[in-house]
C-alpha atoms as a PDB file:
ATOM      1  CA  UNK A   1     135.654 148.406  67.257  1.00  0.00           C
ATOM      2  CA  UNK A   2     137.336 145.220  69.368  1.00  0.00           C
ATOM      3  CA  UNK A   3     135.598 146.165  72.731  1.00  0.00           C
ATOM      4  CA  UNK A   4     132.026 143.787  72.067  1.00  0.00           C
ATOM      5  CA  UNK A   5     129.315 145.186  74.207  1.00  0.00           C
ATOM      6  CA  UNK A   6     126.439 142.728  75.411  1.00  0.00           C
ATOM      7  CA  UNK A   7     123.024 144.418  76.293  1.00  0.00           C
ATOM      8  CA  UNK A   8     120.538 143.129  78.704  1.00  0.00           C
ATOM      9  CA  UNK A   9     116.722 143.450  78.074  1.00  0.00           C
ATOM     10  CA  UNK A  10     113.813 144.864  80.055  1.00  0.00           C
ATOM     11  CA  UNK A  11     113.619 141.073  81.728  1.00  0.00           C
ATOM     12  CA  UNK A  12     117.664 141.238  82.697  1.00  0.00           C
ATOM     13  CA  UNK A  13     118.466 138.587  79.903  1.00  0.00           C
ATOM     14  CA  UNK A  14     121.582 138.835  77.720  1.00  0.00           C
ATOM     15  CA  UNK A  15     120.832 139.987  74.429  1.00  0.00           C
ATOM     16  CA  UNK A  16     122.835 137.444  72.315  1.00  0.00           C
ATOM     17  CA  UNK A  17     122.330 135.701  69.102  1.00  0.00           C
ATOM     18  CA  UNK A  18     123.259 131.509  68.824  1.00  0.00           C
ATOM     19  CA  UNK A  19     123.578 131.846  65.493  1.00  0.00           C
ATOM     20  CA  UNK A  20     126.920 133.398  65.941  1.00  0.00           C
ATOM     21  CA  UNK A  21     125.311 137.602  64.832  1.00  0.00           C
ATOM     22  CA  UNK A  22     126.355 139.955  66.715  1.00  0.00           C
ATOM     23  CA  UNK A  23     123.241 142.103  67.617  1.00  0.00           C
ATOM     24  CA  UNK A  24     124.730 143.875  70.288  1.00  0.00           C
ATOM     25  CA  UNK A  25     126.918 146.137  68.933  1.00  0.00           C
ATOM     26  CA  UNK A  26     128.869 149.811  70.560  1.00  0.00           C
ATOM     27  CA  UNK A  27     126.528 152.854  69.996  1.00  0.00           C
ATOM     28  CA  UNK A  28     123.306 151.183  69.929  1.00  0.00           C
ATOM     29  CA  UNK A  29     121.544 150.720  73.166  1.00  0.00           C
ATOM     30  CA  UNK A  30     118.068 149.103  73.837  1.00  0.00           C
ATOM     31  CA  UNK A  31     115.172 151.421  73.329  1.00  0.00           C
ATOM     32  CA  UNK A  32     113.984 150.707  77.048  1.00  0.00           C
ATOM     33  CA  UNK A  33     117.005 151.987  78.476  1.00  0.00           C
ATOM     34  CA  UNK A  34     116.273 155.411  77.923  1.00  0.00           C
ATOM     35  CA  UNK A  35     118.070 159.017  78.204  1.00  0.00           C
ATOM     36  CA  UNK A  36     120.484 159.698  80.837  1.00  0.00           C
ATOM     37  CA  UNK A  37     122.204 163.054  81.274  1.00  0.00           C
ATOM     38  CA  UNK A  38     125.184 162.199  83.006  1.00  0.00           C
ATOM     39  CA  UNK A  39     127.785 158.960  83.519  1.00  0.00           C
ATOM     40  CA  UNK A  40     130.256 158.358  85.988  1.00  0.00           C
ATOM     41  CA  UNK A  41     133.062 155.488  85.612  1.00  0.00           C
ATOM     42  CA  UNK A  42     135.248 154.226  88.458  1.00  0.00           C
ATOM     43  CA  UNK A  43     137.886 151.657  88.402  1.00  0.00           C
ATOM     44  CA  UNK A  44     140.490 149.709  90.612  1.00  0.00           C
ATOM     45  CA  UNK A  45     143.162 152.262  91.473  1.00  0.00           C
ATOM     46  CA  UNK A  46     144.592 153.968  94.638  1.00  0.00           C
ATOM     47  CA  UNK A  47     142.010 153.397  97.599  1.00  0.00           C
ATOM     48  CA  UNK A  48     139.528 152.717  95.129  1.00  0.00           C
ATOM     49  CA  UNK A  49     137.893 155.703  96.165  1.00  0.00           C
ATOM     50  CA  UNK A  50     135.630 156.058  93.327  1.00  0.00           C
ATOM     51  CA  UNK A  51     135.123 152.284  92.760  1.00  0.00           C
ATOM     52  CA  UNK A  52     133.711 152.420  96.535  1.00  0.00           C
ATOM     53  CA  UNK A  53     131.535 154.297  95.777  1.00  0.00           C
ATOM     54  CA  UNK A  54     130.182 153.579  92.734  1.00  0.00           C
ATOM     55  CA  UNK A  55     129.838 149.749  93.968  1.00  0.00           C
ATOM     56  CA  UNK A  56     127.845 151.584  96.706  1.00  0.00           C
ATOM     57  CA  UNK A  57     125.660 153.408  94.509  1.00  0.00           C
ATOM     58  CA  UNK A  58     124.822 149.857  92.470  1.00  0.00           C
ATOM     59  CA  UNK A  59     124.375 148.253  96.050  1.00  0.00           C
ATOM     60  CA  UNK A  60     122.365 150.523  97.806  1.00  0.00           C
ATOM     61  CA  UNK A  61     120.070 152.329  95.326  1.00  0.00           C
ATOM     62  CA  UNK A  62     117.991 151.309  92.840  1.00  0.00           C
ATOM     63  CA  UNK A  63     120.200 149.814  89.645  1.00  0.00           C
ATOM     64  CA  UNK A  64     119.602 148.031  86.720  1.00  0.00           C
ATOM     65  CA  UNK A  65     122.462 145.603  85.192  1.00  0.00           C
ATOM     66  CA  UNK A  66     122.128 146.676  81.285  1.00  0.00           C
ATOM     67  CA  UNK A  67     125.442 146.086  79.758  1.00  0.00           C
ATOM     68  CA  UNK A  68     128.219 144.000  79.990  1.00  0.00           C
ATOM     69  CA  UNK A  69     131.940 145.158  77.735  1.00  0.00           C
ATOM     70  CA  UNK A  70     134.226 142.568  77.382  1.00  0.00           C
ATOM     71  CA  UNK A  71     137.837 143.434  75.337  1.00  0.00           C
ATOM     72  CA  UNK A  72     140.482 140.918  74.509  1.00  0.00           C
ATOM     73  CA  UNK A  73     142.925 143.210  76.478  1.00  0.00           C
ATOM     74  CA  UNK A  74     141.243 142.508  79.854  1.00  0.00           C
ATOM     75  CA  UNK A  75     143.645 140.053  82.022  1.00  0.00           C
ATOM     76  CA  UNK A  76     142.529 136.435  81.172  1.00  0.00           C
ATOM     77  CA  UNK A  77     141.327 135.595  84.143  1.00  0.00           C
ATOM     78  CA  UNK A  78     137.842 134.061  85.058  1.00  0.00           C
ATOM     79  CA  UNK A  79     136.093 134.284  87.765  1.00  0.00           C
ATOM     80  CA  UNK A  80     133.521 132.255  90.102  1.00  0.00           C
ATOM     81  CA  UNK A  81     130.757 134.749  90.623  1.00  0.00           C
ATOM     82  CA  UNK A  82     127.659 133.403  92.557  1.00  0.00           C
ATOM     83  CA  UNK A  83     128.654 129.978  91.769  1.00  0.00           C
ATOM     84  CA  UNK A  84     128.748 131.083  87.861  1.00  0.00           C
ATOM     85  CA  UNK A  85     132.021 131.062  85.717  1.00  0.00           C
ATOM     86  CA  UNK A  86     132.320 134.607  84.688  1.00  0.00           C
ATOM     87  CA  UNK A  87     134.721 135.999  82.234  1.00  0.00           C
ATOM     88  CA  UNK A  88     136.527 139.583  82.375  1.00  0.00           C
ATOM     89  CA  UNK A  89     134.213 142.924  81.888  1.00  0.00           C
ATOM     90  CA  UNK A  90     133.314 145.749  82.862  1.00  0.00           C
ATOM     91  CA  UNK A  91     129.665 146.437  83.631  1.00  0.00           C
ATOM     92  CA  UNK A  92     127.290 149.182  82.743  1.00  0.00           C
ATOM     93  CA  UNK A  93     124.214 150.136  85.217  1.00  0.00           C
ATOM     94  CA  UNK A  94     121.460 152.755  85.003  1.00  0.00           C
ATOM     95  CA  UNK A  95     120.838 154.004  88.516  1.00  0.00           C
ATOM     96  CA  UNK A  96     117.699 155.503  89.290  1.00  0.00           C
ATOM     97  CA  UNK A  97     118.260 158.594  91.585  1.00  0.00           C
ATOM     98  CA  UNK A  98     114.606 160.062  91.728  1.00  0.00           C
ATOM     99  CA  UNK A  99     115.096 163.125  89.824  1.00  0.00           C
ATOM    100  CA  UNK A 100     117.115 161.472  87.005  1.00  0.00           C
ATOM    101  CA  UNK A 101     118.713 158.310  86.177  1.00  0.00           C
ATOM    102  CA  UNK A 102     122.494 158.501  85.928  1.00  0.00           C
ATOM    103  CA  UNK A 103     124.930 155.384  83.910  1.00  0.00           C
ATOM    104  CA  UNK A 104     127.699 153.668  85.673  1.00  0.00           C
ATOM    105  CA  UNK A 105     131.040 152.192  84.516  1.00  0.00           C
ATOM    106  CA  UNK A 106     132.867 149.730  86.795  1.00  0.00           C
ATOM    107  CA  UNK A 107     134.763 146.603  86.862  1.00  0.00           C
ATOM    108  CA  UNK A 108     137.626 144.697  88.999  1.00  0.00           C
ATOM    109  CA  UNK A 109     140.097 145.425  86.049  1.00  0.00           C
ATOM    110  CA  UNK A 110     140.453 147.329  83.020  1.00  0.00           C
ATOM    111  CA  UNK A 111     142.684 146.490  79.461  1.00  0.00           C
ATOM    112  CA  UNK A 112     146.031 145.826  80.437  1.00  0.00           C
ATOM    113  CA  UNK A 113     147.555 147.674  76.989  1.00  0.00           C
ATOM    114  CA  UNK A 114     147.321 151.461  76.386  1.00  0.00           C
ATOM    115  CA  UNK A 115     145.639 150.910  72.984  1.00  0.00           C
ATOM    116  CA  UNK A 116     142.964 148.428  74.793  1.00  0.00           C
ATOM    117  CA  UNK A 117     142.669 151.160  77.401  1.00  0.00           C
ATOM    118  CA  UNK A 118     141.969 153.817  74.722  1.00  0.00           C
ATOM    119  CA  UNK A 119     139.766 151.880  72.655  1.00  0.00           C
ATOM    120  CA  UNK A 120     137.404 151.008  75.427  1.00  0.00           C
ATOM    121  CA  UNK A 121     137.713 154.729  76.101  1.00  0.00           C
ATOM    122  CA  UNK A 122     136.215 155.346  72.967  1.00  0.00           C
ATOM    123  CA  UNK A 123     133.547 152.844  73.056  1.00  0.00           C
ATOM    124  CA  UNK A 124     132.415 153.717  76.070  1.00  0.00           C
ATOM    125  CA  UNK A 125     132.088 157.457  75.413  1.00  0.00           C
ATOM    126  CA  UNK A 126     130.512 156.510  71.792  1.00  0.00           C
ATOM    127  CA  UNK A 127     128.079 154.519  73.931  1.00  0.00           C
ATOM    128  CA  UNK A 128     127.054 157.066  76.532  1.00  0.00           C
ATOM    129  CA  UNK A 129     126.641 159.514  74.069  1.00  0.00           C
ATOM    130  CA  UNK A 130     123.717 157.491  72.425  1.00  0.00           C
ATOM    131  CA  UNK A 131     122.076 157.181  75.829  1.00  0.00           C
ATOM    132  CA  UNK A 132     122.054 161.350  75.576  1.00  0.00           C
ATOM    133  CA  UNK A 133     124.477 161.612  78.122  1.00  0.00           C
ATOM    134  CA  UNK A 134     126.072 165.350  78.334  1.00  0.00           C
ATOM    135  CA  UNK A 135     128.593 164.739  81.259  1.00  0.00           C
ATOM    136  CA  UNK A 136     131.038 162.007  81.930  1.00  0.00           C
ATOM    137  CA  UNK A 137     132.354 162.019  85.308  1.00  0.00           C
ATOM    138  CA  UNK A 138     135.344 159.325  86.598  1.00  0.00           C
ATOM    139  CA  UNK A 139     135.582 159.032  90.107  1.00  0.00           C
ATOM    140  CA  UNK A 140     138.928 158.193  91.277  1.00  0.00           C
ATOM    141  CA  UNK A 141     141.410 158.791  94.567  1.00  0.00           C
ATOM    142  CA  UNK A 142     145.114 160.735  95.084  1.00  0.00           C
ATOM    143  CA  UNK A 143     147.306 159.216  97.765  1.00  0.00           C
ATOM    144  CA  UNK A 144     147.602 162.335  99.883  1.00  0.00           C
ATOM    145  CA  UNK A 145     148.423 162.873 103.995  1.00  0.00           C
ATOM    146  CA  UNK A 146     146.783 161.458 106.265  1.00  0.00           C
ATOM    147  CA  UNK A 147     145.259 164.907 107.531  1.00  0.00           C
ATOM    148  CA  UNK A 148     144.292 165.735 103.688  1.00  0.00           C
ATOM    149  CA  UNK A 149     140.656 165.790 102.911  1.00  0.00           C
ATOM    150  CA  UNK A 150     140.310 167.697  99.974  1.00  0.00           C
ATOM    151  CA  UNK A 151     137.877 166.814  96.894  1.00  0.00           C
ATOM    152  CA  UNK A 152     138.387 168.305  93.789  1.00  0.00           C
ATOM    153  CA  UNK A 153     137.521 168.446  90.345  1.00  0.00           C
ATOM    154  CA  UNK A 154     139.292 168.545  86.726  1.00  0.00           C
ATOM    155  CA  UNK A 155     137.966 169.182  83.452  1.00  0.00           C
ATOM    156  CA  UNK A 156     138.495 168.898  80.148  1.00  0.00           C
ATOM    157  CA  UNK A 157     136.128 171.655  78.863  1.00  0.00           C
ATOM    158  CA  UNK A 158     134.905 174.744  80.116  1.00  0.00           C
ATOM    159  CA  UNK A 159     131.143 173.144  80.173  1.00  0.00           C
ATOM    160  CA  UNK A 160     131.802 170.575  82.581  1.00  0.00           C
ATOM    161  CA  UNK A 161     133.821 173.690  84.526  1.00  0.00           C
ATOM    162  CA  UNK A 162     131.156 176.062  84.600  1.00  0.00           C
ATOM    163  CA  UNK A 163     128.855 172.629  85.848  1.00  0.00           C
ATOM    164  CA  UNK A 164     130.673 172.004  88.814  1.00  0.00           C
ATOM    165  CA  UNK A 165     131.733 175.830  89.439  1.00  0.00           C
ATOM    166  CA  UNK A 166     127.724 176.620  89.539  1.00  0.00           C
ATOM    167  CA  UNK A 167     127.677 173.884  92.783  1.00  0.00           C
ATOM    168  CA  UNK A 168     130.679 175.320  94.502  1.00  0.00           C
ATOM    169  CA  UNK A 169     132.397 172.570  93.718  1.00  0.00           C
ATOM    170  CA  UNK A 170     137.015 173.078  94.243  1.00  0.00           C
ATOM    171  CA  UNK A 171     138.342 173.307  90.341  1.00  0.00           C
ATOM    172  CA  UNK A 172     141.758 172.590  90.150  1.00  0.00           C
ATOM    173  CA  UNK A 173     143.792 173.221  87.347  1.00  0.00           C
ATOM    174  CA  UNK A 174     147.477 172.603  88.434  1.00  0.00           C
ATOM    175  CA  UNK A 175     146.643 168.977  89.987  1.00  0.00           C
ATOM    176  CA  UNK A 176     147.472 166.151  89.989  1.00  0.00           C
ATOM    177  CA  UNK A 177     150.383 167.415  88.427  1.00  0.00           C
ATOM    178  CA  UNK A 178     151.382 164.360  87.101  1.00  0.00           C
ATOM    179  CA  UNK A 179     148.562 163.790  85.259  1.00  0.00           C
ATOM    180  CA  UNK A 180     145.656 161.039  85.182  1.00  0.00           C
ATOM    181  CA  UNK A 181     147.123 157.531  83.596  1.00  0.00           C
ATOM    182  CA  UNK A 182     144.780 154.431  82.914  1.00  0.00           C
ATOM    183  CA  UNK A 183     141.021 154.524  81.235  1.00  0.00           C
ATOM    184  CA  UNK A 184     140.423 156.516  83.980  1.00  0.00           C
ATOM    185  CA  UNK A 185     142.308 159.377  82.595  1.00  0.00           C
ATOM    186  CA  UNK A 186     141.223 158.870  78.893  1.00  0.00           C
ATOM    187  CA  UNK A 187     137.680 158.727  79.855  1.00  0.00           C
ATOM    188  CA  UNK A 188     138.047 162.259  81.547  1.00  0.00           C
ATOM    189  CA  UNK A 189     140.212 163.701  78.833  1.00  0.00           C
ATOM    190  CA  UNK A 190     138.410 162.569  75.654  1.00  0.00           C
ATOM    191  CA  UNK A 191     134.720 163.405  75.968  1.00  0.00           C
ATOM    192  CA  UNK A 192     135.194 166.866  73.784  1.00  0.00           C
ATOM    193  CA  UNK A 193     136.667 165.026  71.196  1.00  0.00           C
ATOM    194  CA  UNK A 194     133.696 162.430  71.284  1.00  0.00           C
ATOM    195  CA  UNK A 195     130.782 165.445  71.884  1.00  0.00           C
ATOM    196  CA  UNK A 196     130.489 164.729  75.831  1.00  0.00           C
ATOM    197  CA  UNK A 197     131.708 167.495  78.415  1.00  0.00           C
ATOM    198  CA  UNK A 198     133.919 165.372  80.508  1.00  0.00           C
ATOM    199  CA  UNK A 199     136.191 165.754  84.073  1.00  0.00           C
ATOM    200  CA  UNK A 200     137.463 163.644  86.860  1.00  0.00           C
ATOM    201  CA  UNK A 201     136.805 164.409  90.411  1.00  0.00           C
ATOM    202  CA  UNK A 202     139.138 163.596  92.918  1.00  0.00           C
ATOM    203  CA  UNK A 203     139.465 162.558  96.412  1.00  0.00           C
ATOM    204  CA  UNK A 204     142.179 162.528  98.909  1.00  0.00           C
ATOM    205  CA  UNK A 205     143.021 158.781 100.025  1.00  0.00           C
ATOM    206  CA  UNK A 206     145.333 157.262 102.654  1.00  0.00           C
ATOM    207  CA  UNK A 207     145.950 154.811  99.808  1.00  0.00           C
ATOM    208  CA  UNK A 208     144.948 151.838 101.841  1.00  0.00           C
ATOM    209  CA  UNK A 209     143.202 149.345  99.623  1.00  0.00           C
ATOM    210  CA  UNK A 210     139.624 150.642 100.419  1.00  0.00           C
ATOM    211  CA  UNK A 211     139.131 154.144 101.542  1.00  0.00           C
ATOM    212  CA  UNK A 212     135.330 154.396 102.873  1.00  0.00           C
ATOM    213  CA  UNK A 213     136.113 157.553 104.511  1.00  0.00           C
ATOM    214  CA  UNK A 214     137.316 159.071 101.177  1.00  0.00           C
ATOM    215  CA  UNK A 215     134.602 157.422  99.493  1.00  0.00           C
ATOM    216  CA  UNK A 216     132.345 159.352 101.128  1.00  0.00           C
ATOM    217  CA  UNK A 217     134.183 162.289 101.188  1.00  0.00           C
ATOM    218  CA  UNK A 218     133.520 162.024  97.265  1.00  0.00           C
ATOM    219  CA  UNK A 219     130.152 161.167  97.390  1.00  0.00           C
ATOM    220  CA  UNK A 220     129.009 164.408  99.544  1.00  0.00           C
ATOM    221  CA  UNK A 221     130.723 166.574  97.371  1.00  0.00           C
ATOM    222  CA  UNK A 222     129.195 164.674  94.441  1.00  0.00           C
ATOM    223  CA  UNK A 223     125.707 165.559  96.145  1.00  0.00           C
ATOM    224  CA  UNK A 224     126.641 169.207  96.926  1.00  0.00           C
ATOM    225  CA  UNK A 225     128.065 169.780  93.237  1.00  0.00           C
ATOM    226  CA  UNK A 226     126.113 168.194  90.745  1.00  0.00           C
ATOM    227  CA  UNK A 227     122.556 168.554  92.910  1.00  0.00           C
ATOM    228  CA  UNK A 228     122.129 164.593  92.913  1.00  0.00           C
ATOM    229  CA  UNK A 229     120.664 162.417  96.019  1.00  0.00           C
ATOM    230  CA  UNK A 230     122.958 159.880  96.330  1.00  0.00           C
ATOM    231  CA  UNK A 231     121.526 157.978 100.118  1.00  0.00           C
ATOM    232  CA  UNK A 232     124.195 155.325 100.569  1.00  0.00           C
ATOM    233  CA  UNK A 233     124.617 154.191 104.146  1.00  0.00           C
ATOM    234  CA  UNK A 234     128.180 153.814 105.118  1.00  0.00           C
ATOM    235  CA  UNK A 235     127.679 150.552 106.450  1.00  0.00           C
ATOM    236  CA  UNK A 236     127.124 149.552 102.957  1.00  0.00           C
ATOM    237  CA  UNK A 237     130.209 151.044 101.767  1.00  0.00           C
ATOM    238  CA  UNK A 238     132.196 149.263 104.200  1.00  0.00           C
ATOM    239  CA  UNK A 239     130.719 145.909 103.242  1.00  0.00           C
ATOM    240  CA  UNK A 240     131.780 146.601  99.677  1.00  0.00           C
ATOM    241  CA  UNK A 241     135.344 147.255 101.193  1.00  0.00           C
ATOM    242  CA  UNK A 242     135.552 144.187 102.861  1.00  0.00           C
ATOM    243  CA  UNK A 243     135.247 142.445  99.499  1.00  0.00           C
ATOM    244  CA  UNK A 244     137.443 144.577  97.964  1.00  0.00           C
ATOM    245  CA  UNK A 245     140.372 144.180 100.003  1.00  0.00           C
ATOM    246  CA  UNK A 246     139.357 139.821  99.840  1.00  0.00           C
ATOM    247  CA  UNK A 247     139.185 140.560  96.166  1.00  0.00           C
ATOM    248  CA  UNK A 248     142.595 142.317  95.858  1.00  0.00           C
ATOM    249  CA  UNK A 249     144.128 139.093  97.748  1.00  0.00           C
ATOM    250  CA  UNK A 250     142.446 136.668  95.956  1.00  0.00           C
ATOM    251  CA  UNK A 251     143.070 138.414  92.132  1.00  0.00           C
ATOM    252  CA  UNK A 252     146.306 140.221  91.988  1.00  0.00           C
ATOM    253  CA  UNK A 253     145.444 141.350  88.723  1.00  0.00           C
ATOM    254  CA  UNK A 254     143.100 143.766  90.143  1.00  0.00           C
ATOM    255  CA  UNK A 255     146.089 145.792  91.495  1.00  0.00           C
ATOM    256  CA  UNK A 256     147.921 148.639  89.609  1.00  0.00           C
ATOM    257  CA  UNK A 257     149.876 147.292  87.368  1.00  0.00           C
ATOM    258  CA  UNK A 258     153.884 148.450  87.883  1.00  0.00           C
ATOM    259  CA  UNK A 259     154.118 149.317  84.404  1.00  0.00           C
ATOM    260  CA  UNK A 260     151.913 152.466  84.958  1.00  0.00           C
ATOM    261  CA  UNK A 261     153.159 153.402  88.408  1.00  0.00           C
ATOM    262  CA  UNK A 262     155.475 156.521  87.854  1.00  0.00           C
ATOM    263  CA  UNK A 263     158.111 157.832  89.800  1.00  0.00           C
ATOM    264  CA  UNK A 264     156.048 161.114  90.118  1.00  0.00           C
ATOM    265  CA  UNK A 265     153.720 160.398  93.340  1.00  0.00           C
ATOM    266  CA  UNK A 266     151.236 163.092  92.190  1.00  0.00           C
ATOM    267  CA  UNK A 267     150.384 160.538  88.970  1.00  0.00           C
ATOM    268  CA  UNK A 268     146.467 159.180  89.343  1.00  0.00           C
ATOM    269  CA  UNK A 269     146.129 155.582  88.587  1.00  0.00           C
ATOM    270  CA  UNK A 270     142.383 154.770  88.467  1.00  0.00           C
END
């Protein structure tokens, strides 16, 4: 596989060879990272609804950095993090929620080519599936009215269905109905071929650049559905908005791309 995934150990330190080996490779991860039941993934897209919250969830609640993927399809762009020249990835965390532990996907970007997109896809569920994970979840926003405040979910198996029906949780099955584009939509579509019930949940955004009211919108229904206590004070959420929206002036690579925007405004970028 292209996508080359670096693990952290117990101590947060890269798990890297200088010899030039490889030891971190897709489908193997560390034995003290455990067994998680469920994953959710959230990327850049239309109010980055899901990203919101996800960042929120890594912010506020007790996470653990142990993963970076790096692809040669992300944008070539570097960053200064914390001082630190950083190069394009997306980032895997194991957030401890009392009950269970749950794995998150996020990034400021994702592969710029649909074969990058779809390989990561792969990778990703290949990797989540050795952590035990049964569900993967992408979190992700709809540009609706301004008086629309609906969450809902999709599926792509009747498992994942009958998981968020048991919750009370709004199944749609007619929306969006132009379809989920991006590794957001492969993610939710390809867990049954990969052995992982998979879906998308979706929540109604404004579309400005950081929806925190959408973001928790999701993130109650979230709690409500999947029985998960998720405490993330808004205040945080905004924070992480602010540096969104500085992020999205700063990197313009972080917005959607125009190649995937449609003419259909029902399409879900994420």
């Amino acid at each position: 596989m292209v996508t080359r995934i670096v693990w952290r150990d117990a101590q947060g330190e890269r798990l890297v060879s200088r010899t030039g080996d490889r030891p971190s490779e897709p489908g193997h991860p560390p034995n003290h990272l455990g067994k998680h039941r469920m994953a959710f993934a959230a990327f850049p897209g239309v109010g980055n609804v899901g990203k919101l919250l996800i960042d929120g969830l890594v912010a506020g609640l007790d996470s653990t950095l142990v993963a970076e993927l790096f692809h040669p399809d992300l944008p070539p762009q570097t960053k200064m993090v914390d001082g630190l020249l950083t190069p394009p990835h997306l980032t895997l965390h194991s957030i401890n929620l009392g009950a269970e532990s749950i794995l998150v996907i996020s990034g400021e970007t994702q592969p710029i080519s649909p074969s990058g997109q779809f390989e990561m896809a792969e990778t990703i569920l290949a990797t989540v599936g050795e952590s035990g994970c049964e569900y993967m979840v992408v979190l992700a926003g709809l540009s609706s009215e301004p008086t629309c405040e609906e969450v809902y979910a999709i599926c792509a198996d009747d498992k994942i269905k009958e998981l968020f029906a048991d919750g009370g949780g709004d199944i749609a099955v007619d929306k969006p109905s132009g379809g989920v584009i991006g590794l957001a939509g492969l993610l939710a579509s390809l867990g049954p071929v990969n052995g992982i019930s998979s879906g998308c949940v979706v929540a109604a955004t404004i579309g400005s650049s950081a929806d925190i009211h959408a973001a928790e919108r999701l993130r109650l229904a979230l709690q409500k559905w999947l029985d998960l206590d998720m405490p993330i004070p808004i205040a945080t959420t905004a924070a992480i908005a602010d540096r969104i929206e500085s992020l999205m002036g700063k990197y313009p690579d972080a917005e959607i791309p125009s190649e995937f925007i449609e003419e259909d405004p029902s399409s879900l970028y994420a």
